[in-house]
Protein backbone atom coordinates (compact mmCIF):
# COMPACT_ATOMS: atom_id res chain seq x y z
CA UNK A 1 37.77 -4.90 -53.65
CA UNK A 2 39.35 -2.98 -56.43
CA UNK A 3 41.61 -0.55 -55.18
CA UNK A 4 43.55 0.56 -58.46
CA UNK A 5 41.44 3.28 -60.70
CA UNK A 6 40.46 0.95 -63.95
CA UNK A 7 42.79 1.33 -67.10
CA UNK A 8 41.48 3.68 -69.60
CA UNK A 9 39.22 1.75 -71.81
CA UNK A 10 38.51 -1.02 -69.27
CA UNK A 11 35.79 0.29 -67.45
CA UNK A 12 33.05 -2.31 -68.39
CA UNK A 13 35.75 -4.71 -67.19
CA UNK A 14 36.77 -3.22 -63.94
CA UNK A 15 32.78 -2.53 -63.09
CA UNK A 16 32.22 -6.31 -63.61
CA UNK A 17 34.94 -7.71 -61.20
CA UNK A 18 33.83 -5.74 -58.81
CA UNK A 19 30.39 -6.63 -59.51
CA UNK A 20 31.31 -10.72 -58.69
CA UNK A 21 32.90 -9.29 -55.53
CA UNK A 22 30.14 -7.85 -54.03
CA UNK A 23 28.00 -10.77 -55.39
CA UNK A 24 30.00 -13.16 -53.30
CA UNK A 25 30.36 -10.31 -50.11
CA UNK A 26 26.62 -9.05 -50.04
CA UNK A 27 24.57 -11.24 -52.69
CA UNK A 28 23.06 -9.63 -55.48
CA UNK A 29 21.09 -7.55 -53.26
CA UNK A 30 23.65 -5.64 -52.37
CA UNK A 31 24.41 -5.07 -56.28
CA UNK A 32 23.98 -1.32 -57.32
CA UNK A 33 25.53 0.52 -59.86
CA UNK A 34 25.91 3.70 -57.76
CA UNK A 35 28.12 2.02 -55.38
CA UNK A 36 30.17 -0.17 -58.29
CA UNK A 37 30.96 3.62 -59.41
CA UNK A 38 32.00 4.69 -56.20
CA UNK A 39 34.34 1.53 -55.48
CA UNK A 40 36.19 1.73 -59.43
CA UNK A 41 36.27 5.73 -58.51
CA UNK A 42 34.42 7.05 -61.50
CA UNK A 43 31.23 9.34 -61.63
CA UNK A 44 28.15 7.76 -60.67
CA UNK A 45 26.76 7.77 -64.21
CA UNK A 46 29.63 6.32 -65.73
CA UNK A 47 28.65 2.34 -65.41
CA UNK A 48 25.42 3.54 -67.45
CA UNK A 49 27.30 3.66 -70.33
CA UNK A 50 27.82 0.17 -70.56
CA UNK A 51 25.16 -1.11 -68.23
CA UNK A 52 21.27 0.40 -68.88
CA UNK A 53 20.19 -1.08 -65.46
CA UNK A 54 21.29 -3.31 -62.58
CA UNK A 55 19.57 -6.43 -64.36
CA UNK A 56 21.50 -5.55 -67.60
CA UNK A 57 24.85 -5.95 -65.26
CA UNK A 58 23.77 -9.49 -63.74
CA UNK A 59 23.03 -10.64 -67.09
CA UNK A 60 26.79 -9.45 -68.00
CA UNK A 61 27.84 -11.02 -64.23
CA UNK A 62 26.22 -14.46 -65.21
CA UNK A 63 27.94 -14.75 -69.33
CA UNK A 64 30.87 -13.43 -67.64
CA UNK A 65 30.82 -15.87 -64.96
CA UNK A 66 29.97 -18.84 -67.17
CA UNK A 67 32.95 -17.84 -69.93
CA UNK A 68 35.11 -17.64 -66.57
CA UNK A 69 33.73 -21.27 -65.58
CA UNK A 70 34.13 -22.86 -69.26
CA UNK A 71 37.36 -21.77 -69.97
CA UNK A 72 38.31 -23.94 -66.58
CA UNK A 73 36.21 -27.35 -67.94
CA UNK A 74 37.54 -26.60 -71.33
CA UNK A 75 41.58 -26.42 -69.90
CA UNK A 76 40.53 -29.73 -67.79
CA UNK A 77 39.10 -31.58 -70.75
CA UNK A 78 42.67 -30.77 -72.85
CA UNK A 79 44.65 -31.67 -69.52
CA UNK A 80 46.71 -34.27 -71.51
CA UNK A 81 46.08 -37.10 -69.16
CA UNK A 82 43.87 -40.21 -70.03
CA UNK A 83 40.30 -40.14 -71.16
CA UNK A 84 39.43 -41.29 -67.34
CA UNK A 85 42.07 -38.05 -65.77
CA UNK A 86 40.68 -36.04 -68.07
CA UNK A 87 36.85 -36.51 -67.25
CA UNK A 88 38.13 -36.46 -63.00
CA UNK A 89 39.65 -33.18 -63.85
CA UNK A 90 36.51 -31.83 -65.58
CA UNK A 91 34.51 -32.84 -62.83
CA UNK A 92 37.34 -30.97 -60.55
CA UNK A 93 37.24 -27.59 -62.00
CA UNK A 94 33.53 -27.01 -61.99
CA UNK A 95 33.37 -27.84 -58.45
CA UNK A 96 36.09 -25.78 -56.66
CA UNK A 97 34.50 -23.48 -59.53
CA UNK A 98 31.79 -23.53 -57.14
CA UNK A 99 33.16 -23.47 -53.66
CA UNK A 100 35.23 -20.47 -54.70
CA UNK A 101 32.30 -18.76 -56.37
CA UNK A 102 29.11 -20.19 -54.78
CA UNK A 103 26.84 -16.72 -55.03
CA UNK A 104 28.17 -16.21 -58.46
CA UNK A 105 27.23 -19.83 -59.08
CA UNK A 106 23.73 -19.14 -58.31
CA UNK A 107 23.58 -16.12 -60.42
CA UNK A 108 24.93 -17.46 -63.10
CA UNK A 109 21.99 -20.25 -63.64
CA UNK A 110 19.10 -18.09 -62.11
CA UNK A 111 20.07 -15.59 -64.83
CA UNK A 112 20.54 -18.11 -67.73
CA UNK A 113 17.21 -20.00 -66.56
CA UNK A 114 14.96 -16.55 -66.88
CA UNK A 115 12.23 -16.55 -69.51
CA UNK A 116 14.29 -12.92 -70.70
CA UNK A 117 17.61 -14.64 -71.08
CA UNK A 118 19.75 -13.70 -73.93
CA UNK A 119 20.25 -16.62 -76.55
CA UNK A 120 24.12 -15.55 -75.71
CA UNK A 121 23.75 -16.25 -72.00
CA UNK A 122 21.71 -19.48 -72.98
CA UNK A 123 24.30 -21.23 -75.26
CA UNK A 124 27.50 -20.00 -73.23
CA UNK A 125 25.47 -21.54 -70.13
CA UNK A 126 25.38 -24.66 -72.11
CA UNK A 127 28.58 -24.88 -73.49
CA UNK A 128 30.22 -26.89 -70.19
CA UNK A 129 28.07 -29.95 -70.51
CA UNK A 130 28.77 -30.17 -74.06
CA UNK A 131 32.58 -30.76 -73.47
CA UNK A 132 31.21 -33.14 -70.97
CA UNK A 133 29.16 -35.08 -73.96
CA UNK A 134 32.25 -34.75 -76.41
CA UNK A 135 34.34 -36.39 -73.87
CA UNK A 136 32.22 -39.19 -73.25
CA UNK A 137 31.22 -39.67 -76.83
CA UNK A 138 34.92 -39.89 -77.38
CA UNK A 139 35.62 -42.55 -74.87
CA UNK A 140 32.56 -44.66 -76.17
CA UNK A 141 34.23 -44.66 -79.46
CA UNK A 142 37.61 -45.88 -78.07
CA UNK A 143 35.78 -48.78 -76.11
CA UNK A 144 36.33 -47.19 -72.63
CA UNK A 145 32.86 -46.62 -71.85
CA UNK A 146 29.67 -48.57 -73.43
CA UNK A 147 27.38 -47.24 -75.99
CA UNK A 148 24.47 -44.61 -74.42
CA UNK A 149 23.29 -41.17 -75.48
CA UNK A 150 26.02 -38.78 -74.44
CA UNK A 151 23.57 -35.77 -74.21
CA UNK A 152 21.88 -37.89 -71.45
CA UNK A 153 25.08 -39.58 -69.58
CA UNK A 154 26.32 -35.97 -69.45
CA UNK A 155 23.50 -34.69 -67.84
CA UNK A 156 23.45 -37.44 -65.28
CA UNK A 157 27.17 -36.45 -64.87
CA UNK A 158 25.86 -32.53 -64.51
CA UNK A 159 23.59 -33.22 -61.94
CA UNK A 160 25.22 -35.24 -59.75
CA UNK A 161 28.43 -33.14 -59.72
CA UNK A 162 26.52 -29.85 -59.24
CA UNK A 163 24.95 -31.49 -56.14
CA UNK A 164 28.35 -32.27 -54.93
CA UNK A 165 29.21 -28.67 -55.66
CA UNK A 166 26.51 -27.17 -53.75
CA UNK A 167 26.98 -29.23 -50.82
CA UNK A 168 30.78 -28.78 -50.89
CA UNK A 169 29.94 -24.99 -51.20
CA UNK A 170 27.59 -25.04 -48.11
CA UNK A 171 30.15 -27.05 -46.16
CA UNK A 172 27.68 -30.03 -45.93
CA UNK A 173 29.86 -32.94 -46.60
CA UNK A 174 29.33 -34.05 -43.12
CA UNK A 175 33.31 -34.12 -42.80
CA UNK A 176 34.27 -35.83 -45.99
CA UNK A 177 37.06 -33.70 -47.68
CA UNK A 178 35.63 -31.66 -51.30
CA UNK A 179 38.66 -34.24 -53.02
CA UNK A 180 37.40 -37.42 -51.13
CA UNK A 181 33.46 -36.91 -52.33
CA UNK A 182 34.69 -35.59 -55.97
CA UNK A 183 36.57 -38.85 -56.63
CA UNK A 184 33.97 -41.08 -55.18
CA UNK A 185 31.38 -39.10 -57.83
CA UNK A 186 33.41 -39.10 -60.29
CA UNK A 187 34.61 -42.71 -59.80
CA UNK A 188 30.78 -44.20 -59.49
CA UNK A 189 29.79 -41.98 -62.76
CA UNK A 190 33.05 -43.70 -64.87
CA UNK A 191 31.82 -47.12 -63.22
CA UNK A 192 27.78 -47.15 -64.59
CA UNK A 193 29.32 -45.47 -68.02
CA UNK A 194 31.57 -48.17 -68.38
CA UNK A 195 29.09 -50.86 -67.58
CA UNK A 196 25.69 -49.47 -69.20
CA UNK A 197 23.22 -48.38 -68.05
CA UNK A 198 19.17 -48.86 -69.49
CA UNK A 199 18.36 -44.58 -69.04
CA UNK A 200 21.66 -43.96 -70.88
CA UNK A 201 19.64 -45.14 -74.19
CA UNK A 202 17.30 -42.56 -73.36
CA UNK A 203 16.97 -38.70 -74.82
CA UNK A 204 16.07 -35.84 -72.38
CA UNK A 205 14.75 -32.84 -73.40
């Protein structure tokens, strides 16, 4: 919870931390902007001046969250290492992503999936998987993996990691370790890449 009073100036910031805290303590239920006032210590109309309603917060929660969550894949995907310890690492920070922040998580793509979603929200919500199809369009081109439409490989790479995420975040690995069932999904996803797959010459929409 935040205990210091907010810097002057950094309201909308200090109102949104403490907005993903309660998110992850009560859900988004417990969400109000009377009681975000009363935890940064200001007046109970002061989160109205940057916040109309408590839907215009979780939309600021969910690009928030999401510019929290690509600035993580984006630091992975410049990690240095090789293009194979570079894509492990990508696939690394959007998981424990999610096991530290699995309410936010949900937020975040409930919010970005609503027919009222801001075109902001929408393309910052994106912007993760396309470092994923950079990256793999990059390794086609040095001969690491075969040839395949990187918009579709790095949705197949999407999908199966965010299932590992949710699990992980539920604690349903059935005992497997979060490291031990990233590497194996990681490792099986580098595997059909590099071999070629029939769907990979496919475009989804």
């Amino acid at each position: 919870m935040t205990d210091q009073p907010y810097h002057h100036g950094k309201l909308r910031e200090a109102l949104l931390e403490r907005a993903m805290e309660t998110i992850e303590e009560a859900g988004v239920d417990g969400l109000s902007l009377r009681q975000l006032a009363r935890d940064v210590n200001v007046s109970h109309g002061a989160p109205a001046k940057h916040f109309r309603d408590k839907q215009a917060l979780i939309d600021a929660v969910a690009l928030a969250g999401f510019e929290s969550m690509n600035r993580l894949i984006q630091d992975a995907a410049q990690s240095g290492e090789d293009l194979r310890g570079r894509f492990v690492s990508v696939g690394k920070a959007y998981v424990h992503f999610a096991v530290e922040h699995p309410a936010l998580l949900t937020v975040m793509y409930s919010t970005k999936h609503h027919p009222d979603s801001s075109d902001e929200l929408r393309n910052t919500g994106v912007q993760g998987i396309h470092v994923a199809q950079a990256m793999i369009a990059e390794a086609q081109e040095a001969g690491a993996l075969a040839a395949g439409n990187p918009e579709t490989l790095a949705m197949v790479c999407f999908v199966s990691l965010h299932g590992t995420a949710l699990l992980a975040a539920g604690g349903q690995l059935d005992g497997n370790s979060v490291e031990d069932v990233i590497t194996a999904t990681t490792d099986t996803l580098w595997a059909g890449m590099a071999s070629g797959v029939p769907a990979a010459q496919r475009q989804l929409h």
